[in-house]
Protein backbone atom coordinates (compact mmCIF):
# COMPACT_ATOMS: atom_id res chain seq x y z
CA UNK A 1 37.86 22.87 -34.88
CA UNK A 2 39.29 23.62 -31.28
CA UNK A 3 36.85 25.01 -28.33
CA UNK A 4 38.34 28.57 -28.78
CA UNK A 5 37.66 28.53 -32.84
CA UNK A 6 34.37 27.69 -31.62
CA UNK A 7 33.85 30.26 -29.21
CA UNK A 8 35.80 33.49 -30.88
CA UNK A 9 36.54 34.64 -34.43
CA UNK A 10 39.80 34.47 -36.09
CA UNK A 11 40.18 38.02 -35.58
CA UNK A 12 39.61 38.24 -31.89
CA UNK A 13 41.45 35.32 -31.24
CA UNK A 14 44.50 37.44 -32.83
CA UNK A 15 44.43 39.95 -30.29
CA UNK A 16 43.51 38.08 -27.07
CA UNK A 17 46.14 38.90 -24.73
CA UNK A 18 48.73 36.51 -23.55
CA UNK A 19 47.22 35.97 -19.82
CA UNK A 20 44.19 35.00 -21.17
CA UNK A 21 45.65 31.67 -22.76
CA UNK A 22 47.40 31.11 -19.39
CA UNK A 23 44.51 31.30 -17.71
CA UNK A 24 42.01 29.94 -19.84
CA UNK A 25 43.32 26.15 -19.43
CA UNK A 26 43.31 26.39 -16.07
CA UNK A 27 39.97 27.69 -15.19
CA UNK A 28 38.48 24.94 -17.75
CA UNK A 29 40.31 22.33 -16.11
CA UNK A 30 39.78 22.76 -12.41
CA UNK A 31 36.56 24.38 -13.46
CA UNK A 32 35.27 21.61 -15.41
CA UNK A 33 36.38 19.22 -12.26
CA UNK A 34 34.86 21.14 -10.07
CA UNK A 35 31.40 21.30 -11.37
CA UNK A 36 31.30 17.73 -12.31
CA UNK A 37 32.30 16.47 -8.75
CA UNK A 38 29.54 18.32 -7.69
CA UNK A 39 27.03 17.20 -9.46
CA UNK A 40 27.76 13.58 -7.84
CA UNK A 41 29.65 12.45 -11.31
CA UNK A 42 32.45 9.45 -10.24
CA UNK A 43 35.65 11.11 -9.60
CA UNK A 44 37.57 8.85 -12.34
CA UNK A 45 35.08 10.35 -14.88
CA UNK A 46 35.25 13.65 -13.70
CA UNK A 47 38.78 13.66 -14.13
CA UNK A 48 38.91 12.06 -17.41
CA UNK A 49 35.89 15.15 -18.51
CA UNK A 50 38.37 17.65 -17.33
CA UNK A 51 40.94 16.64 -19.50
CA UNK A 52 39.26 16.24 -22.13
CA UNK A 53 38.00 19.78 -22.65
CA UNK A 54 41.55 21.12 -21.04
CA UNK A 55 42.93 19.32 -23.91
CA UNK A 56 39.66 20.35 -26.33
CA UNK A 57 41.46 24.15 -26.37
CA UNK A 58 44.45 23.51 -28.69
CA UNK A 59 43.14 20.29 -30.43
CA UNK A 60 39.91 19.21 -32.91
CA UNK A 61 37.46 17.13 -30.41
CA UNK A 62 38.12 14.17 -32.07
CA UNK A 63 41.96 14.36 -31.76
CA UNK A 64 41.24 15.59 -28.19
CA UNK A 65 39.33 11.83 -27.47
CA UNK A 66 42.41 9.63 -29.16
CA UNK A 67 44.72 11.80 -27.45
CA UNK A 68 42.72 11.20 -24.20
CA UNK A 69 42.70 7.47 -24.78
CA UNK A 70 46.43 7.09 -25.84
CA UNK A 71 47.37 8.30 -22.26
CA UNK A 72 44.90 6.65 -20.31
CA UNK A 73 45.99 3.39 -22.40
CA UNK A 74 49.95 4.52 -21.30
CA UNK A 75 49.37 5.12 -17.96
CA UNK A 76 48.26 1.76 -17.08
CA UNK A 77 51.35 0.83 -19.31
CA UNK A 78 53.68 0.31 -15.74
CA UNK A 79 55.10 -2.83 -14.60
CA UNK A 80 55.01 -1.06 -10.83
CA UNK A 81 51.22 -1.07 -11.11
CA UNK A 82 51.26 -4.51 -10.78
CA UNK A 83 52.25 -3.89 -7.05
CA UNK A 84 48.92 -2.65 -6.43
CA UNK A 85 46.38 -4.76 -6.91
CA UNK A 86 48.55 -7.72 -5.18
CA UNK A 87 48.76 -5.48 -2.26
CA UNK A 88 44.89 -4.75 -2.32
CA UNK A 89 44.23 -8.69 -2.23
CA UNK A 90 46.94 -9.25 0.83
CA UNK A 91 45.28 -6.70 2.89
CA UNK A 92 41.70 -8.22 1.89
CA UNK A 93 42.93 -11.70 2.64
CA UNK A 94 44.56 -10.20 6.23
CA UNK A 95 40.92 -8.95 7.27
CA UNK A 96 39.52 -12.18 6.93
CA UNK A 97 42.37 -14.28 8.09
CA UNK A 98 42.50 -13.83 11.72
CA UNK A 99 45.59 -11.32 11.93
CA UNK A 100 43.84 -8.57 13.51
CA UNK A 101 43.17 -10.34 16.51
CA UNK A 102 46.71 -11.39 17.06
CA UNK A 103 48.04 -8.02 16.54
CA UNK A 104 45.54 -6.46 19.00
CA UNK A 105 46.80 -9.18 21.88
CA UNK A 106 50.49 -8.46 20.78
CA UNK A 107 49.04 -4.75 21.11
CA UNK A 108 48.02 -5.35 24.31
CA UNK A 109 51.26 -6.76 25.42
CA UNK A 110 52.78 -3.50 24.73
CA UNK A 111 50.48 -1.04 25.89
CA UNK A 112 48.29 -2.71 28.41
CA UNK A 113 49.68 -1.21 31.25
CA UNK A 114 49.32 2.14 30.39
CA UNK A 115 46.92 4.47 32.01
CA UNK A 116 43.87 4.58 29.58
CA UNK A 117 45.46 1.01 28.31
CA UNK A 118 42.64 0.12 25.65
CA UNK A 119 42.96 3.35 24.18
CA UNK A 120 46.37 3.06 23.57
CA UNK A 121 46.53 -0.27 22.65
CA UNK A 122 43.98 0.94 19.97
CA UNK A 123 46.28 3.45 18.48
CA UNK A 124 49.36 0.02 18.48
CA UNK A 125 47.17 -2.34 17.05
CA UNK A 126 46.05 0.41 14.08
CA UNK A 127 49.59 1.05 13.43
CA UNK A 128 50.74 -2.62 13.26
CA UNK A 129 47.43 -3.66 11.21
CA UNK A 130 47.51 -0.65 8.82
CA UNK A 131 50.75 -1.10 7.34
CA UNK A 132 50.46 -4.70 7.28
CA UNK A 133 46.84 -4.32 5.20
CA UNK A 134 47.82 -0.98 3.71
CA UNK A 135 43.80 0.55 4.11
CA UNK A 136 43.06 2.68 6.18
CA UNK A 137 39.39 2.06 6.13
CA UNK A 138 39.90 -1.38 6.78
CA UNK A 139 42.08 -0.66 10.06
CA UNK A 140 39.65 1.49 11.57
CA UNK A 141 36.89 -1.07 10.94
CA UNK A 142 39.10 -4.17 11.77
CA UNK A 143 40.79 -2.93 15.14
CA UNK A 144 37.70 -0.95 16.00
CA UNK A 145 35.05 -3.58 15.72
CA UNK A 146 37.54 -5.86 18.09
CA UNK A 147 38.06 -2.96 20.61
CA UNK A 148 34.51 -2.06 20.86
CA UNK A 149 32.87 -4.58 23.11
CA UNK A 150 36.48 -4.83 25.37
CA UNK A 151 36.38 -0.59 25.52
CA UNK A 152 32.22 -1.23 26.43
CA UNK A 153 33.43 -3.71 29.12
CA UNK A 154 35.51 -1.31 30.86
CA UNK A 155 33.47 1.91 30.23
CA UNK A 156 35.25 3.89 28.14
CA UNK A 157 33.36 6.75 26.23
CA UNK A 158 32.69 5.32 23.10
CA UNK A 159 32.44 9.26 21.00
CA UNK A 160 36.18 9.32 22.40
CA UNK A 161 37.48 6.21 21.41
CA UNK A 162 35.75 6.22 18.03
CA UNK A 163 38.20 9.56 17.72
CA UNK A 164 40.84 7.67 18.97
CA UNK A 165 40.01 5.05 16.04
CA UNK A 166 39.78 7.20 13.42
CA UNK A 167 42.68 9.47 14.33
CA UNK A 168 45.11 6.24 14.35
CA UNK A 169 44.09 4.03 11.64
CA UNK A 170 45.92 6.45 8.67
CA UNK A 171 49.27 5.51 10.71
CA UNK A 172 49.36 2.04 8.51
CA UNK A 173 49.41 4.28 5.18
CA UNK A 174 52.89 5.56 6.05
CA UNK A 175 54.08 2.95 7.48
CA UNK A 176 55.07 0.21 4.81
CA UNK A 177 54.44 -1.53 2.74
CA UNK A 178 51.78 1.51 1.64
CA UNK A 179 49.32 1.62 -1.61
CA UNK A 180 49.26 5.07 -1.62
CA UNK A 181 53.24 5.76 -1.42
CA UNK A 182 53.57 3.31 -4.24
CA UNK A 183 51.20 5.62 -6.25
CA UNK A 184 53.23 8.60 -5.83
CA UNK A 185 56.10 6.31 -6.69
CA UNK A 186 54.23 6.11 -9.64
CA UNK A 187 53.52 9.62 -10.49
CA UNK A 188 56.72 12.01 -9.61
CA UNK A 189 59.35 8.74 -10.87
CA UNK A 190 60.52 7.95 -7.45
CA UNK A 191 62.36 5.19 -5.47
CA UNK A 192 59.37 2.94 -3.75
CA UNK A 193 61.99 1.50 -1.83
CA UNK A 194 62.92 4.63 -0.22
CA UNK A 195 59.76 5.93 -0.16
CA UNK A 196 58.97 3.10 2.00
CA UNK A 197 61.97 3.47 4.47
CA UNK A 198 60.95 6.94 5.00
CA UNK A 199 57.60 5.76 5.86
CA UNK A 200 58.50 4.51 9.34
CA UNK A 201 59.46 7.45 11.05
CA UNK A 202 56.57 9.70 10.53
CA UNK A 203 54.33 7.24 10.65
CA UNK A 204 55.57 6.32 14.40
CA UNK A 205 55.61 10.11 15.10
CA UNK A 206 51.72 10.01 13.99
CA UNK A 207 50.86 7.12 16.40
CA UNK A 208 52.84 8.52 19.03
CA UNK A 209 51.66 11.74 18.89
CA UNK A 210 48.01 10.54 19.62
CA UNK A 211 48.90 8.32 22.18
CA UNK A 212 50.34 11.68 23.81
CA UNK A 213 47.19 12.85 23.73
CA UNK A 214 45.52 9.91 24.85
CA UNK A 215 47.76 10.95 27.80
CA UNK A 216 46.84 14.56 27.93
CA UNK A 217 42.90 14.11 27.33
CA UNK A 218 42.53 11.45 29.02
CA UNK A 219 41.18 12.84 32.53
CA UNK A 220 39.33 15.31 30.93
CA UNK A 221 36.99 12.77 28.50
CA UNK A 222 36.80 10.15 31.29
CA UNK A 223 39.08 7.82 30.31
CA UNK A 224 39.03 4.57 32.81
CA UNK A 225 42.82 4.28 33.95
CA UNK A 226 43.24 0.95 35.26
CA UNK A 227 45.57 -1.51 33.50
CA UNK A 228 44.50 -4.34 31.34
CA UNK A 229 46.30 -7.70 32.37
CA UNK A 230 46.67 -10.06 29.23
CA UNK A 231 44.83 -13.49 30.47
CA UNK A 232 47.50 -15.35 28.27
CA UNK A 233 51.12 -15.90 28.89
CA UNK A 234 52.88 -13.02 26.70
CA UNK A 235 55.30 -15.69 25.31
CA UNK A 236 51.90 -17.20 23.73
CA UNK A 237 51.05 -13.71 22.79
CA UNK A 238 54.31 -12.83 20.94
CA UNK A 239 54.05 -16.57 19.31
CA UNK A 240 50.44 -16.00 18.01
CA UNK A 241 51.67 -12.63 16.03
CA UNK A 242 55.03 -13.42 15.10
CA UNK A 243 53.96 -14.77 11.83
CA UNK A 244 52.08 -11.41 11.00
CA UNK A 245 54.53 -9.77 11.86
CA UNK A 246 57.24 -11.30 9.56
CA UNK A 247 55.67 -10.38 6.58
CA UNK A 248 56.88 -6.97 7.18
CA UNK A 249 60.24 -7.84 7.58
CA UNK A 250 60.02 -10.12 4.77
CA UNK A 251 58.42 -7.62 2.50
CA UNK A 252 60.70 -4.86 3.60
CA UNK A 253 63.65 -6.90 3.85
CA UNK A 254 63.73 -8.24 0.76
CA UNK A 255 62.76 -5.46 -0.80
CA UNK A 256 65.75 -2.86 0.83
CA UNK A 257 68.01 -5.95 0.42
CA UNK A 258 67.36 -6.24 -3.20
CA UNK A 259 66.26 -9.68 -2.85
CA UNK A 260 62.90 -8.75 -4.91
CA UNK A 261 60.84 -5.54 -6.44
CA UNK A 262 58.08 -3.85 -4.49
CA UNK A 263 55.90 -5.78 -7.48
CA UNK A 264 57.39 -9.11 -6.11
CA UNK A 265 57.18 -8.32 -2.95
CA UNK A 266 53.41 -7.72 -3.61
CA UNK A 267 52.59 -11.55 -4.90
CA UNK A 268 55.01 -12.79 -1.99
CA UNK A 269 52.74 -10.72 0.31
CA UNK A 270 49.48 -12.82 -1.48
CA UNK A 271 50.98 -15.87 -0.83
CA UNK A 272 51.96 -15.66 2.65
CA UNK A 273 48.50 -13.57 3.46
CA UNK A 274 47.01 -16.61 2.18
CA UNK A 275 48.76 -18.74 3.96
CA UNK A 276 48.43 -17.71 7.22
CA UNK A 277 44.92 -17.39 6.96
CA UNK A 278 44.74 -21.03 6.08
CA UNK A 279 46.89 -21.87 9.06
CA UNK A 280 45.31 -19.86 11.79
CA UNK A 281 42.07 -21.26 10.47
CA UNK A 282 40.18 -18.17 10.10
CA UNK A 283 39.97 -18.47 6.24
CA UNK A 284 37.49 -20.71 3.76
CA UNK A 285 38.07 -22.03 0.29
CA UNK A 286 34.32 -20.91 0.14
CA UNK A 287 35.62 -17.35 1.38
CA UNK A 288 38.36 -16.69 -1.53
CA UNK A 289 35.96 -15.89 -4.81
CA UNK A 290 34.32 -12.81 -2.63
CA UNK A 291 37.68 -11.38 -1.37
CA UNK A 292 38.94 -11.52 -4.98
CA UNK A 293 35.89 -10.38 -6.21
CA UNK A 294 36.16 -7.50 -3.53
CA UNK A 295 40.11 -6.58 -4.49
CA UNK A 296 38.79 -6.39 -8.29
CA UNK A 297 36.32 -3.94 -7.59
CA UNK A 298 38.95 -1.75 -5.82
CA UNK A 299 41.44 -2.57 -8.10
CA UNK A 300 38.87 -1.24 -10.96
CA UNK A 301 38.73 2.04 -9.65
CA UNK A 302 42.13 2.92 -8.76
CA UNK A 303 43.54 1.59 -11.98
CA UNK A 304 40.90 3.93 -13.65
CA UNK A 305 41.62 6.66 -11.57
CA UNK A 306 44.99 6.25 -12.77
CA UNK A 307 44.48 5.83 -16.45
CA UNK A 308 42.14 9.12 -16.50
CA UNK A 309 44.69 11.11 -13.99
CA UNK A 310 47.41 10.53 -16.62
CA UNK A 311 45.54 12.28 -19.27
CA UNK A 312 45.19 15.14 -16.65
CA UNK A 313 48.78 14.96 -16.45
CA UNK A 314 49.44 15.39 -20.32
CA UNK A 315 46.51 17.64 -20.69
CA UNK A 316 48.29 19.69 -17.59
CA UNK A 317 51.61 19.52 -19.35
CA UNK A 318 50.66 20.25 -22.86
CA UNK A 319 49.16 23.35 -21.84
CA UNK A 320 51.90 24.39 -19.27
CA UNK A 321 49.70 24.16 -16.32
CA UNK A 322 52.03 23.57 -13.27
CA UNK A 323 54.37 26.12 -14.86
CA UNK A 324 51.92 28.45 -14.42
CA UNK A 325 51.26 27.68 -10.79
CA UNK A 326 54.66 27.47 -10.31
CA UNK A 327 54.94 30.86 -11.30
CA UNK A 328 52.05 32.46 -9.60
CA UNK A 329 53.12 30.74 -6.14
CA UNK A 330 56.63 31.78 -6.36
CA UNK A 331 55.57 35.22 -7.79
CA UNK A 332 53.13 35.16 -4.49
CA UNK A 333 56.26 34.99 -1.91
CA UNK A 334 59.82 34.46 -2.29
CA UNK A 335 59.97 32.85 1.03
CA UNK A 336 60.27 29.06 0.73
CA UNK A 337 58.26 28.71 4.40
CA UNK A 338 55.40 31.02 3.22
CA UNK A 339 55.37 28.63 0.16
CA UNK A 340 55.37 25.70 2.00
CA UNK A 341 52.87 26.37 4.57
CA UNK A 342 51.08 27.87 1.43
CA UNK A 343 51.05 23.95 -0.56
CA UNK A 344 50.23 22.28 3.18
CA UNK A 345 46.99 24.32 3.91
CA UNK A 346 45.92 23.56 0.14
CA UNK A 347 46.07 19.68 0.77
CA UNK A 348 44.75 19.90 4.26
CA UNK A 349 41.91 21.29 2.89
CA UNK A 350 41.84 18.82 -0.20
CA UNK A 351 42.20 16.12 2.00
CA UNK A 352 38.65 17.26 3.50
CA UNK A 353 36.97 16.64 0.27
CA UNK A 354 38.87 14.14 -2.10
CA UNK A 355 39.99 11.15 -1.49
CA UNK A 356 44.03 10.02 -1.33
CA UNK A 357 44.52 8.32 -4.67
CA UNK A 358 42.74 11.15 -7.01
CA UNK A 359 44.48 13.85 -4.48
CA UNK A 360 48.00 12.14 -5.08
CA UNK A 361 47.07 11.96 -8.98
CA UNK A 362 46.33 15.62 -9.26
CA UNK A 363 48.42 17.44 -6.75
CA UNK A 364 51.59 15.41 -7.30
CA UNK A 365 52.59 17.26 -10.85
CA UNK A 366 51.64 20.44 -10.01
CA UNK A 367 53.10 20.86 -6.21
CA UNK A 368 56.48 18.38 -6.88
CA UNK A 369 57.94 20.90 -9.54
CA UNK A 370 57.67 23.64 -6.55
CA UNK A 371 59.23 21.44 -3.89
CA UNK A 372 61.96 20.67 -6.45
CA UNK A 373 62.71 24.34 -6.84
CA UNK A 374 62.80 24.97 -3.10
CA UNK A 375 65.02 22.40 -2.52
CA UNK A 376 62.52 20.06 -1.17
CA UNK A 377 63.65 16.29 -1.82
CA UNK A 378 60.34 14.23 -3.52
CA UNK A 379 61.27 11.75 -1.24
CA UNK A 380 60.39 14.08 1.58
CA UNK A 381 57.79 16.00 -0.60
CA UNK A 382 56.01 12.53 -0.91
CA UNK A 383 55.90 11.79 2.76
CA UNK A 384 54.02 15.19 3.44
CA UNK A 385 51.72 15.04 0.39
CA UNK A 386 50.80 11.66 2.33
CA UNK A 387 50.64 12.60 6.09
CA UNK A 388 48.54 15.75 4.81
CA UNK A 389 46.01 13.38 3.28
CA UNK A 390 46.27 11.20 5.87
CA UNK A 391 44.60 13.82 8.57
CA UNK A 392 42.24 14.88 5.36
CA UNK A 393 40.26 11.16 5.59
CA UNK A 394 39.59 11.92 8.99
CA UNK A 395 38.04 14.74 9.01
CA UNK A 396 34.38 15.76 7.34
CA UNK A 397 32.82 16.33 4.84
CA UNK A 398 33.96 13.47 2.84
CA UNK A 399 36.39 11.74 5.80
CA UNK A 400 35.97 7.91 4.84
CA UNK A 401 37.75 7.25 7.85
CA UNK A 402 35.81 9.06 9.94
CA UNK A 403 32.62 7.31 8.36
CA UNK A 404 33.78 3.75 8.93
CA UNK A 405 34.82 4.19 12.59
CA UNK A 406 31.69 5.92 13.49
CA UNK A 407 29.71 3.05 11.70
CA UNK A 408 31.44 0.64 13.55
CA UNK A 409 31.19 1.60 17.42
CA UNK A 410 27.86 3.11 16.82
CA UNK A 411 28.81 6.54 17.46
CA UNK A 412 27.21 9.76 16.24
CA UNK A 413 29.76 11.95 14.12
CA UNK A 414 28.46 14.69 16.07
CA UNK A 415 29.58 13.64 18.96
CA UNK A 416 33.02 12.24 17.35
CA UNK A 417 34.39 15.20 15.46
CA UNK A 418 34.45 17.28 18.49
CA UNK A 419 36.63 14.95 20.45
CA UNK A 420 38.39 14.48 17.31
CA UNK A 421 39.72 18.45 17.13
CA UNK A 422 42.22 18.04 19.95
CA UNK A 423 43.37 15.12 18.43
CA UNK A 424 43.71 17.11 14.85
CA UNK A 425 45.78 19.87 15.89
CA UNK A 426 48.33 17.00 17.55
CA UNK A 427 48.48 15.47 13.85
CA UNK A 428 49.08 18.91 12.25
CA UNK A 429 51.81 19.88 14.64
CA UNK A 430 53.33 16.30 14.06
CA UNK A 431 52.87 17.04 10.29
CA UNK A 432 54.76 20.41 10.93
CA UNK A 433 57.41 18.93 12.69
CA UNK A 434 57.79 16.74 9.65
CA UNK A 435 58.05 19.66 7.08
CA UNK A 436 60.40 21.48 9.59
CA UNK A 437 62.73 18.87 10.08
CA UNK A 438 63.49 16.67 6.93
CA UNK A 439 65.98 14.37 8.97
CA UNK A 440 62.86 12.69 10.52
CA UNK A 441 61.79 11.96 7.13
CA UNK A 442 64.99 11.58 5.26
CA UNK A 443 68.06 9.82 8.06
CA UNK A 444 66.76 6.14 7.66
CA UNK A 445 66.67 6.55 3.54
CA UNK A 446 70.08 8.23 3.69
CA UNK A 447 71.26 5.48 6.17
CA UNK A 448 69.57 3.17 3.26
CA UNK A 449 72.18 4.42 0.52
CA UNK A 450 70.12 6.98 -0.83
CA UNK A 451 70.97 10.24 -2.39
CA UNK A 452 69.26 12.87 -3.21
């Protein structure tokens, strides 16, 4: 017996009208989801509920649980997932193996003669160490537990740099190699490798952006503006982070070469993670069982997230869901900007609340299918999905970025989300310059073979 046999006769069931079986599925699924995440249940169980009762409607309860378990068991059925948790452990062996240092004095070579140098060479350093650890959580707590006592020495506010932290460690997640871009792979069918090329751009647009505004709030937050002089020769410098620096050309190389697979590219990424941590001496034998230990955990959740997003997905597609979004949005405007601004202001304010993977896992089938029809390219589509969620983990109330750099310099996220609003509205109008323009996203893929 299905829910709606449970709740209505035969009879009434006979003359329900046709929007209320549209309708129904939807309000029971984001309903269901809804009240579950806020009664503190974990979001991979939440969104395996949801799915469950969505799916409940049309089928017997038991049917609805096999059903549920088939496509959690077939969404984990992906060689591509493999990429992840290799990426997971290279990042978690690159915390602990001494490369964040070395990027920060290569960082320094850069941008250490800037006005407002440390800040800038904050915002360098997150960009280099985020894509090369593909977190970023562990960015803002890497680079910003290095830059805190050197900011400190040199008196800058800490409320202001903690912004400048959090702000700039999300540039790593479009930047490649990326976790999260090879989880909308995943989910909408698309090229990783191209996903990854049209990483760079907007990602360096991101980073640059803030740095602008390092520039134009500088004066006004008290930003020191000497210059920071590198003690060491910049030829040692460049030496020291060279290695750390390959593995993105490596990685991205071989991977836009067709050398090996983003999943290869993953265990090479392991291996030479590993490696270099050995050889700058920073990692332990005695170290490797807790960072494995640490990258299961993670790995754990996302995979689960995963398996119980998938039934989502079939539970969304058997009952003709994001057709029925589709239909509303389009039905809402016929004007492909209104639309799009529409889908953007829904995963800003997602972003706020939910975190990246389960966002990407949800949003992806329902918003794609409307990109598609507006001529959007899910290359591009991808890219904003990500940037949006990339400003979402910095902001409150459930900004895990935000969190993590205020933990670190000691700050009071009081005091940092007001210096962080200035710093917001540069990301969004970065983000709209990347929905505007779709050459910024889309000329190095194109240049990369790719066709749409």
């Amino acid at each position: 017996m299905t829910l709606l046999e449970l709740i209505f006769s035969p009879e009434y069931l006979e003359v329900m009208p046709d929007f209320f079986y549209d309708v129904l599925p939807i309000a029971i699924l984001f309903g269901t989801l809804a009240v579950l995440l806020l009664i503190g249940m974990p979001i991979a169980f939440a969104i395996g509920s949801a799915a469950l009762f969505t799916i409940f409607i049309d089928f017997p309860l038991d049917k609805a649980a096999i059903l549920v378990s088939q496509q959690m068991v077939n969404g984990l059925n992906s060689f591509g997932l493999l990429a992840l948790p290799f990426f997971i452990v290279a990042g978690n062996l690159m915390n602990r193996g001494g490369l964040a240092v070395r990027l920060i004095n290569f960082a320094m070579l850069l941008g250490g003669r800037l006005p407002g140098s440390l800040s800038h060479v904050n915002v360098i350093a997150n960009m280099m160490f985020g894509s090369l650890s593909g977190s970023a959580v562990a960015s803002a707590a890497a680079v910003g537990g290095i830059m805190k006592p050197l900011q400190d020495k040199h008196g800058y506010p800490t409320a202001f740099s903690s912004a400048i932290n959090v702000a700039s460690c999300p540039t790593g997640l479009l930047i490649p190699p990326s976790n999260i871009l090879i989880l909308y792979a995943l989910v909408s069918s698309t090229s990783v490798q191209y996903l990854f090329i049209a990483g760079y751009i907007p990602g360096l647009l991101m980073g640059l952006g803030i740095m602008i505004g390092i520039f134009l709030l500088g004066k006004r937050y008290k930003i020191p503006q000497q210059k920071i002089v590198l003690e060491q020769r910049p030829l040692n410098v460049i030496f020291d982070a060279l290695p750390s620096l390959l593995l993105v050309v490596i990685i991205m190389g071989g991977i836009v070469g067709g050398v090996f697979t983003a999943t290869e590219a993953s265990a090479i990424a392991v291996v030479y993670s590993l490696f270099l941590g050995f050889a700058y001496k920073e990692l332990k034998v005695k170290a490797l069982p807790s960072i494995l230990l640490d990258s299961v955990l993670t790995t754990s959740i996302v995979l689960l997230m995963i398996a119980t997003s998938s039934a989502m997905s079939w539970a969304m597609a058997n009952a003709d869901i994001p057709n029925a979004i589709a239909e509303f949005v389009l039905n809402y405007s016929s004007n492909p900007i209104v639309i799009m601004l529409l889908m953007n202001v829904v995963l800003l304010v997602v972003g706020t609340f939910m975190d990246m993977s389960p966002a990407v896992l949800i949003f992806t089938p329902i918003f794609l299918p409307i990109a598609i029809l507006l001529g959007v390219d899910p290359v591009h589509f991808g890219i904003i999905l990500v940037f949006n969620l990339c400003i979402g983990i910095c902001t409150p109330p459930v900004g895990t970025a935000l969190f993590v750099g205020c933990s670190v310099s000691g700050a009071k996220i009081g005091e940092v989300v007001p210096k962080l609003l200035p710093l917001f509205l540069i990301m969004v109008t970065t983000l709209a310059l990347i929905v505007a323009f779709p050459a910024l996203t889309m000329w190095l893929p194109e240049l990369a073979g790719y066709k749409s």
